[in-house]
C-alpha atoms as a PDB file:
ATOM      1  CA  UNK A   1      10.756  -9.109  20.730  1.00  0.00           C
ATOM      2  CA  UNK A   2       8.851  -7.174  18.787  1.00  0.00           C
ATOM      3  CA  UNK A   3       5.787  -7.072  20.975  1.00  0.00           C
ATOM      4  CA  UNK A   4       8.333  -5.608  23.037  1.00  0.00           C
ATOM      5  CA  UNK A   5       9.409  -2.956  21.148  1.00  0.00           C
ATOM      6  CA  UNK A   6       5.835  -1.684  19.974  1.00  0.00           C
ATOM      7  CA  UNK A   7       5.095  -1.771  24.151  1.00  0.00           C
ATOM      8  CA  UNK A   8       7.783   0.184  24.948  1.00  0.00           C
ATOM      9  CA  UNK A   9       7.218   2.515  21.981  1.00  0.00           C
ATOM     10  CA  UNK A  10       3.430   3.274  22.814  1.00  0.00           C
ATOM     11  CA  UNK A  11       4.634   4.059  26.130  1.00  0.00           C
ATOM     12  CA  UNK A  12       7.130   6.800  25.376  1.00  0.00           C
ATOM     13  CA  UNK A  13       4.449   8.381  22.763  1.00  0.00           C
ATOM     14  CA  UNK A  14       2.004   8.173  25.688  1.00  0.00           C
ATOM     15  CA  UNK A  15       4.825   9.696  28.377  1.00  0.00           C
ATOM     16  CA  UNK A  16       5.359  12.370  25.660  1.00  0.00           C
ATOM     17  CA  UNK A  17       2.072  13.283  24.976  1.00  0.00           C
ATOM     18  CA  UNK A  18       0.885  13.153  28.803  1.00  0.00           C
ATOM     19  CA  UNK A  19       4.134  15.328  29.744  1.00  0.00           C
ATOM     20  CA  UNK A  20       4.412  18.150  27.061  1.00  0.00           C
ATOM     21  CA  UNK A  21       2.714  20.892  28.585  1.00  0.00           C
ATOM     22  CA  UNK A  22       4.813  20.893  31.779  1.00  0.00           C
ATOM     23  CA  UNK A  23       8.044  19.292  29.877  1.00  0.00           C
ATOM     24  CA  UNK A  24       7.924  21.162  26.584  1.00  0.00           C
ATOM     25  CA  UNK A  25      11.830  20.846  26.326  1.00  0.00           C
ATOM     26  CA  UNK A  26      12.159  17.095  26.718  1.00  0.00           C
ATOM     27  CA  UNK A  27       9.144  15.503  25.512  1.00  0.00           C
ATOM     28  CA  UNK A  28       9.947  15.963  22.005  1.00  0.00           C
ATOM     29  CA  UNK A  29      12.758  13.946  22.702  1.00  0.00           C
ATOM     30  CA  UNK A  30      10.820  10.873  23.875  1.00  0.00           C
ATOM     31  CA  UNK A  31       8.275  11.513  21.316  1.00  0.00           C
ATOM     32  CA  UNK A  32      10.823  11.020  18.596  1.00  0.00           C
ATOM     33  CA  UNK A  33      12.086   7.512  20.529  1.00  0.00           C
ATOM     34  CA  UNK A  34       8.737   6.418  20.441  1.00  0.00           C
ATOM     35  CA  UNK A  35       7.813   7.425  17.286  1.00  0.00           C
ATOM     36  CA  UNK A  36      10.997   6.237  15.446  1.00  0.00           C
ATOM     37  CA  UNK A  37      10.192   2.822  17.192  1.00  0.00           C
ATOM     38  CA  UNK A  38       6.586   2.524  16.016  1.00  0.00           C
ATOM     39  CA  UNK A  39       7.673   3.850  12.328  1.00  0.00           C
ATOM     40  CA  UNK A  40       9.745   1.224  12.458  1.00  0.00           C
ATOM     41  CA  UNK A  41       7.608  -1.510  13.455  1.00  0.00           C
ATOM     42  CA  UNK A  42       4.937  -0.525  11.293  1.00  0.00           C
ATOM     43  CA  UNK A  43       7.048  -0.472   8.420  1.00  0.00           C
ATOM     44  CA  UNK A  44       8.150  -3.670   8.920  1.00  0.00           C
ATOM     45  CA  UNK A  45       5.081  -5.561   8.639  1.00  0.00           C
ATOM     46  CA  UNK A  46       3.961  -7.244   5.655  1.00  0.00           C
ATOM     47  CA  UNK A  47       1.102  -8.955   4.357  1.00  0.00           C
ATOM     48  CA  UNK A  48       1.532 -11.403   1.290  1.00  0.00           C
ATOM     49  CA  UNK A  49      -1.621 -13.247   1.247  1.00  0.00           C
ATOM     50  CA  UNK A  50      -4.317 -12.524  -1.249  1.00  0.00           C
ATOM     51  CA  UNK A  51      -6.690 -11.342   0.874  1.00  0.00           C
ATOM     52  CA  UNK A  52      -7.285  -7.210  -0.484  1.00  0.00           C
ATOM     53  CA  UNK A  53      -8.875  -5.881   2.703  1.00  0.00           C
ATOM     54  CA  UNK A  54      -5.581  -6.699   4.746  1.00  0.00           C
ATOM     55  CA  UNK A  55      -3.043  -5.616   1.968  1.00  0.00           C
ATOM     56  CA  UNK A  56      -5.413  -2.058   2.940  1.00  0.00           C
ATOM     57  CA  UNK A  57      -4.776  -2.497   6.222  1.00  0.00           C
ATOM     58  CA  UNK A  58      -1.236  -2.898   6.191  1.00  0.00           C
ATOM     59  CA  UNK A  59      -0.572  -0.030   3.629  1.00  0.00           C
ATOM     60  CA  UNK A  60      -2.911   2.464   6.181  1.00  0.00           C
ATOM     61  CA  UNK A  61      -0.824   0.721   8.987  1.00  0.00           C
ATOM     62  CA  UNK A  62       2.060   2.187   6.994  1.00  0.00           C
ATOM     63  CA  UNK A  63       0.549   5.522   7.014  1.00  0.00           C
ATOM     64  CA  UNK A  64       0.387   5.090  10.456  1.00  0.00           C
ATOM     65  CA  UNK A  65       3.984   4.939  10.975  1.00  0.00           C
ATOM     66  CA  UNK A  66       4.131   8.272   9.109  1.00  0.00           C
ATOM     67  CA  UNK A  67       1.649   9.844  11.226  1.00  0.00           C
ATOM     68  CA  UNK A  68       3.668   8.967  14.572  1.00  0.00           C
ATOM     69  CA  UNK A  69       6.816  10.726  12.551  1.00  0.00           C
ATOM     70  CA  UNK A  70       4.764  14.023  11.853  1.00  0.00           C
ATOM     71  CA  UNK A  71       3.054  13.971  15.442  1.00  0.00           C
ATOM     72  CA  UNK A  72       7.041  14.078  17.052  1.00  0.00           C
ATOM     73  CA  UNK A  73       8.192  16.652  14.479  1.00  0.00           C
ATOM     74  CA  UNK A  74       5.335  19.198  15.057  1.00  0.00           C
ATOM     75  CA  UNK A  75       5.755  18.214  18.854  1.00  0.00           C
ATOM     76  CA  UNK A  76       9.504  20.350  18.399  1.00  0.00           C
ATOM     77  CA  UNK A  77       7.718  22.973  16.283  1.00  0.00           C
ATOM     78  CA  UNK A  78       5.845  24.045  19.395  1.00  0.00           C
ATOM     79  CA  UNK A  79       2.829  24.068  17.781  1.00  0.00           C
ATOM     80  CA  UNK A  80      -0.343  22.062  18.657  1.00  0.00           C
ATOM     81  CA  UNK A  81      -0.668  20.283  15.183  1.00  0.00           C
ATOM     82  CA  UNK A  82       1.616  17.490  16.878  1.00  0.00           C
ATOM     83  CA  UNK A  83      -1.959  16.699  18.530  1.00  0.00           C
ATOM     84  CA  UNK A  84      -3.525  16.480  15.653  1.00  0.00           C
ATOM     85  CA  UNK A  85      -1.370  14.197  14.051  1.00  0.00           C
ATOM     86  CA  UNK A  86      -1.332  11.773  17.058  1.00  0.00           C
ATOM     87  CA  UNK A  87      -5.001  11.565  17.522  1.00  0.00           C
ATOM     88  CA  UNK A  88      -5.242  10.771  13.796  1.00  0.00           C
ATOM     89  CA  UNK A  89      -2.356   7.548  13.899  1.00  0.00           C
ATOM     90  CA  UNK A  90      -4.663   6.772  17.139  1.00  0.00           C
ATOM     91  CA  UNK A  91      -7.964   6.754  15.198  1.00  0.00           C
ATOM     92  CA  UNK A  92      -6.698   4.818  12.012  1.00  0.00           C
ATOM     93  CA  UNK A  93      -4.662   2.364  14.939  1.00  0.00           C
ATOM     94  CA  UNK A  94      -7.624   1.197  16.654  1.00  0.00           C
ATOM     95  CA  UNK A  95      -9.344   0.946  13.141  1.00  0.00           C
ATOM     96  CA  UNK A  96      -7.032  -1.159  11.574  1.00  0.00           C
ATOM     97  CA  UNK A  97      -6.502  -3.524  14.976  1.00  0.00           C
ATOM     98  CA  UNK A  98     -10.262  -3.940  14.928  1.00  0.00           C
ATOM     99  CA  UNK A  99     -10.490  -5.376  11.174  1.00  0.00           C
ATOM    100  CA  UNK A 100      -7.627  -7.469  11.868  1.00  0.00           C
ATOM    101  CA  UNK A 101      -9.363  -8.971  14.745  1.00  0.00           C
ATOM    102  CA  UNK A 102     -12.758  -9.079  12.702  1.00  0.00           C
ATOM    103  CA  UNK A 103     -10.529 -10.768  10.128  1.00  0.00           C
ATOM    104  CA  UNK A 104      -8.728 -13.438  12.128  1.00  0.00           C
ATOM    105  CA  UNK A 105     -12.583 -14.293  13.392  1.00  0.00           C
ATOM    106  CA  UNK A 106     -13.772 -14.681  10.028  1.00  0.00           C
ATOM    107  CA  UNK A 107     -11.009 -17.162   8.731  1.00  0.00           C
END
């Protein structure tokens, strides 16, 4: 389920972000769907192992969350910071998925 939820959430941040020069009025809107999906999912993960590196991970993952929330509220403040915001949660997202893996390989 919540594989799911994070799909379906990347999607409608993708749709937004593909959409909101031609759709400025309702791309917001499924920006803040997506976004409210991932900030959810992000900020339900937790990590209670001992293992420092991926308590770091899950705290940035956290920040990550946050960074999908500021990307949709700049998207309604017609600005272009909303970009700015979303390639940064992108950045620190395929960061974070790429020690996890590196992790999982070294256990």
């Amino acid at each position: 389920m919540k594989n799911i939820i994070l799909y379906i959430s990347y999607t409608l941040v993708i749709i937004a972000a593909v959409i909101y020069m031609p759709f400025q009025g309702i791309a917001p809107y499924i920006m803040v769907v997506g976004a409210v999906g991932l900030f959810i999912m992000h900020f339900a993960e937790r990590y209670e192992g001992k293992n420092i590196r991926l308590r770091r991970i899950v705290f940035i993952r956290h920040l990550i969350g946050l960074a999908y929330g500021l990307s949709a509220y700049f998207m309604f403040k017609q600005g272009m910071y909303w970009l700015i915001a979303l390639m940064i949660a992108a950045v620190l997202e395929i960061y974070t998925l790429w020690v996890i893996g590196r992790e999982s390989e070294n256990k």
